[in-house]
C-alpha atoms as a PDB file:
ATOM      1  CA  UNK A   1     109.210  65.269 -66.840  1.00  0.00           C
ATOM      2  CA  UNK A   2     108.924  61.401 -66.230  1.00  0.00           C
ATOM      3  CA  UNK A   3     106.092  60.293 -64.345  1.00  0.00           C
ATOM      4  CA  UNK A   4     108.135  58.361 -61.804  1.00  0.00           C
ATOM      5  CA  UNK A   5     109.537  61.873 -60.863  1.00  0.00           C
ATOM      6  CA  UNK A   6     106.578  63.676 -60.638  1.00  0.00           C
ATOM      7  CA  UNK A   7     104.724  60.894 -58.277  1.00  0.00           C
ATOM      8  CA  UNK A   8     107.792  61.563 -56.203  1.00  0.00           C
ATOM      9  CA  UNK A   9     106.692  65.619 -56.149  1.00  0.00           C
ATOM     10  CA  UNK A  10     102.901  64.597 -55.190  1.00  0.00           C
ATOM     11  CA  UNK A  11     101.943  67.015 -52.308  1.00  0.00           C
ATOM     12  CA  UNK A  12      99.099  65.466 -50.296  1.00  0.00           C
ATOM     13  CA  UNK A  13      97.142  67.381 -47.915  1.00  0.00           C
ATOM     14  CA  UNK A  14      97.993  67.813 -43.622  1.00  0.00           C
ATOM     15  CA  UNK A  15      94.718  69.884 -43.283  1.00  0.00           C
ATOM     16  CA  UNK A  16      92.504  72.299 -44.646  1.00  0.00           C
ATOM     17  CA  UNK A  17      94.110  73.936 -47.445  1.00  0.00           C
ATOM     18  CA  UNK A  18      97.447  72.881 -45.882  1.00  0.00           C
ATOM     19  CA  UNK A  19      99.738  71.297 -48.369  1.00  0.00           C
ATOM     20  CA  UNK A  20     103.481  70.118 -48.080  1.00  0.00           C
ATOM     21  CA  UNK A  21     106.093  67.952 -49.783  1.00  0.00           C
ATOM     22  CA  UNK A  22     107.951  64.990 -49.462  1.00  0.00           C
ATOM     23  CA  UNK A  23     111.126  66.049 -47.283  1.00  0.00           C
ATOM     24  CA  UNK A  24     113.779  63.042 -46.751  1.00  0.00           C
ATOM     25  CA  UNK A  25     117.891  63.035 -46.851  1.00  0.00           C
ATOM     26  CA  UNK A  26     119.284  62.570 -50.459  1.00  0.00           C
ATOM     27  CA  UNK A  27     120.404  59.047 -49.363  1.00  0.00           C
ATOM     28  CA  UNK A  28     116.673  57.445 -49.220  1.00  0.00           C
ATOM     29  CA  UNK A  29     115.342  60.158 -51.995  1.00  0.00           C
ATOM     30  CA  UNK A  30     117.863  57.787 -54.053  1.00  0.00           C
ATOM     31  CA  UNK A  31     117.177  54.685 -52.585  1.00  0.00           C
ATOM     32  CA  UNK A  32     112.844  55.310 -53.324  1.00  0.00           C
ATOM     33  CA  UNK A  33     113.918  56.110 -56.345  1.00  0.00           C
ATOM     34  CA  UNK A  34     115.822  53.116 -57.103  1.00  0.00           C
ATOM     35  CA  UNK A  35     112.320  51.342 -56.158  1.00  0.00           C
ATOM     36  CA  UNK A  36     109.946  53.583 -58.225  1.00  0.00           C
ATOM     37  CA  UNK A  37     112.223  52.630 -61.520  1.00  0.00           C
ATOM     38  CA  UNK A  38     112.259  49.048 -60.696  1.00  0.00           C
ATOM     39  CA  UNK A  39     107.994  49.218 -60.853  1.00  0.00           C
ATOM     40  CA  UNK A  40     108.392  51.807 -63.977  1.00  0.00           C
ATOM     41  CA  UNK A  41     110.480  49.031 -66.092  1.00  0.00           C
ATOM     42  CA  UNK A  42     108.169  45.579 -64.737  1.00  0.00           C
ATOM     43  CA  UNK A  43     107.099  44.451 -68.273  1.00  0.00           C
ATOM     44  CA  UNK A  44     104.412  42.300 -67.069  1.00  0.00           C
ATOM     45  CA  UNK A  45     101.862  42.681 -63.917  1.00  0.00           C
ATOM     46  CA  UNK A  46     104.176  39.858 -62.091  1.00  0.00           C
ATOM     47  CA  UNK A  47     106.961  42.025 -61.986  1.00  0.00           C
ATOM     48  CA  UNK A  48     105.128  45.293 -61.357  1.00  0.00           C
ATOM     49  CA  UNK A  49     103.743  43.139 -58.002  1.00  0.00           C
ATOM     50  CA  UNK A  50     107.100  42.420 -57.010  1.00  0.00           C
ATOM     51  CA  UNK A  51     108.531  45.137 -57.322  1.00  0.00           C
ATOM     52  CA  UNK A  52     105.752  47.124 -55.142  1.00  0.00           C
ATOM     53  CA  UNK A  53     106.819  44.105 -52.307  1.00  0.00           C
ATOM     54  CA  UNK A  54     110.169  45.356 -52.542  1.00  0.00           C
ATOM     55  CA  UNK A  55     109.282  48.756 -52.071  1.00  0.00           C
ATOM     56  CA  UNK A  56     107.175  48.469 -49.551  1.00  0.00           C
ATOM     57  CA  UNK A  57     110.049  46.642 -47.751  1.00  0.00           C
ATOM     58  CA  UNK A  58     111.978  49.690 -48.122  1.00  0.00           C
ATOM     59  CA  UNK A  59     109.222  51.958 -46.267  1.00  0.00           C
ATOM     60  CA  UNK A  60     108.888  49.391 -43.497  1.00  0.00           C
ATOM     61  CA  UNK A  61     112.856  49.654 -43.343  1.00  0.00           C
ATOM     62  CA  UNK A  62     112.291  53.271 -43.303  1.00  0.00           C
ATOM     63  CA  UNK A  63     109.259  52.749 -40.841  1.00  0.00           C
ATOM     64  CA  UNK A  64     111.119  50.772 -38.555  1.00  0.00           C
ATOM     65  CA  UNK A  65     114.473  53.081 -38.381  1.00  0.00           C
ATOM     66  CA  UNK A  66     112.204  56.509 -37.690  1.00  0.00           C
ATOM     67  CA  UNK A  67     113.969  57.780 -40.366  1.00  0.00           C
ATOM     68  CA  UNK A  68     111.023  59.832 -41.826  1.00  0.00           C
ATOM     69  CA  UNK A  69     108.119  61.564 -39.730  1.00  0.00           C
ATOM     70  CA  UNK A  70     105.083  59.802 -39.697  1.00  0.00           C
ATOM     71  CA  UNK A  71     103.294  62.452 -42.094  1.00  0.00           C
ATOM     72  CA  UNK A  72     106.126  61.818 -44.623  1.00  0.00           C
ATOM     73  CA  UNK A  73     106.111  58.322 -43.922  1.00  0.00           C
ATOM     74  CA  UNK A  74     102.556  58.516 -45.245  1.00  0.00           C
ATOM     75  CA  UNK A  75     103.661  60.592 -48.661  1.00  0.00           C
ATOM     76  CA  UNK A  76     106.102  57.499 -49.335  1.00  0.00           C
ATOM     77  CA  UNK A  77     103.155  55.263 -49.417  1.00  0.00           C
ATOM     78  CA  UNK A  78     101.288  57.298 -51.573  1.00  0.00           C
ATOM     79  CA  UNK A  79     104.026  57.921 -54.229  1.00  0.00           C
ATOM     80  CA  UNK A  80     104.542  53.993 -54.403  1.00  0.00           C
ATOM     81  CA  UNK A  81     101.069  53.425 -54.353  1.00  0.00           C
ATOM     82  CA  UNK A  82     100.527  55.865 -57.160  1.00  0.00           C
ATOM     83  CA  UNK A  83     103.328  54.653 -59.014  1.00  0.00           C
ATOM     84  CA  UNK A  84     102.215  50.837 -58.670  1.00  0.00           C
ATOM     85  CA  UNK A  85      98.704  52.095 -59.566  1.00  0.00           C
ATOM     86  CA  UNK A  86     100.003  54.100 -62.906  1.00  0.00           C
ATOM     87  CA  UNK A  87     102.226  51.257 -63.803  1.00  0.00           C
ATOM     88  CA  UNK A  88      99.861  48.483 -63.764  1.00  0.00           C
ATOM     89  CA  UNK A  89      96.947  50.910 -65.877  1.00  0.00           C
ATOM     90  CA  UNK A  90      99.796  51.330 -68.265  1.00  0.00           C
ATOM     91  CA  UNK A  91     100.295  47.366 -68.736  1.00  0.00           C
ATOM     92  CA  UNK A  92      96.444  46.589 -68.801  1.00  0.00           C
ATOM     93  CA  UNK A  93      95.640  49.187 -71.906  1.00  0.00           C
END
């Protein structure tokens, strides 16, 4: 399985031994998708940083429409911030 995809299944913890996924209509699943493979294919540091502007301008879109509760609005942030994170350790080696 690609990495992208399984940053996009990270489960992050609501509580004490409380875990649950990312839940969002297929319509911005695609769309944060769309984002994570723009950072996956930056071929230089530049790119991977503009890329992770981008897609943090999609999750203040999402933000600003209430389109996601605020727990999942949290996941979101993780997953691109993992993804950045991954992407830019990959360039740097």
């Amino acid at each position: 399985m690609d990495w992208v995809y399984k940053a996009m299944s990270i489960r992050y913890c609501k509580g004490v031994g409380s875990f649950i996924t990312l839940c969002m209509p297929d319509a911005v699943r695609v769309g944060l998708h769309r984002q994570l493979n723009a950072i996956k294919g930056a071929k230089n540091t530049l790119q991977v940083r503009m890329a992770c502007e981008r897609a943090e301008g999609f999750s203040e879109a999402l933000k600003t429409l209430n389109i996601l509760s605020t727990e999942d609005m949290a996941g979101v942030c993780q997953v691109i911030e993992a993804v950045v994170q991954a992407r830019t350790r990959a360039l740097t080696l």
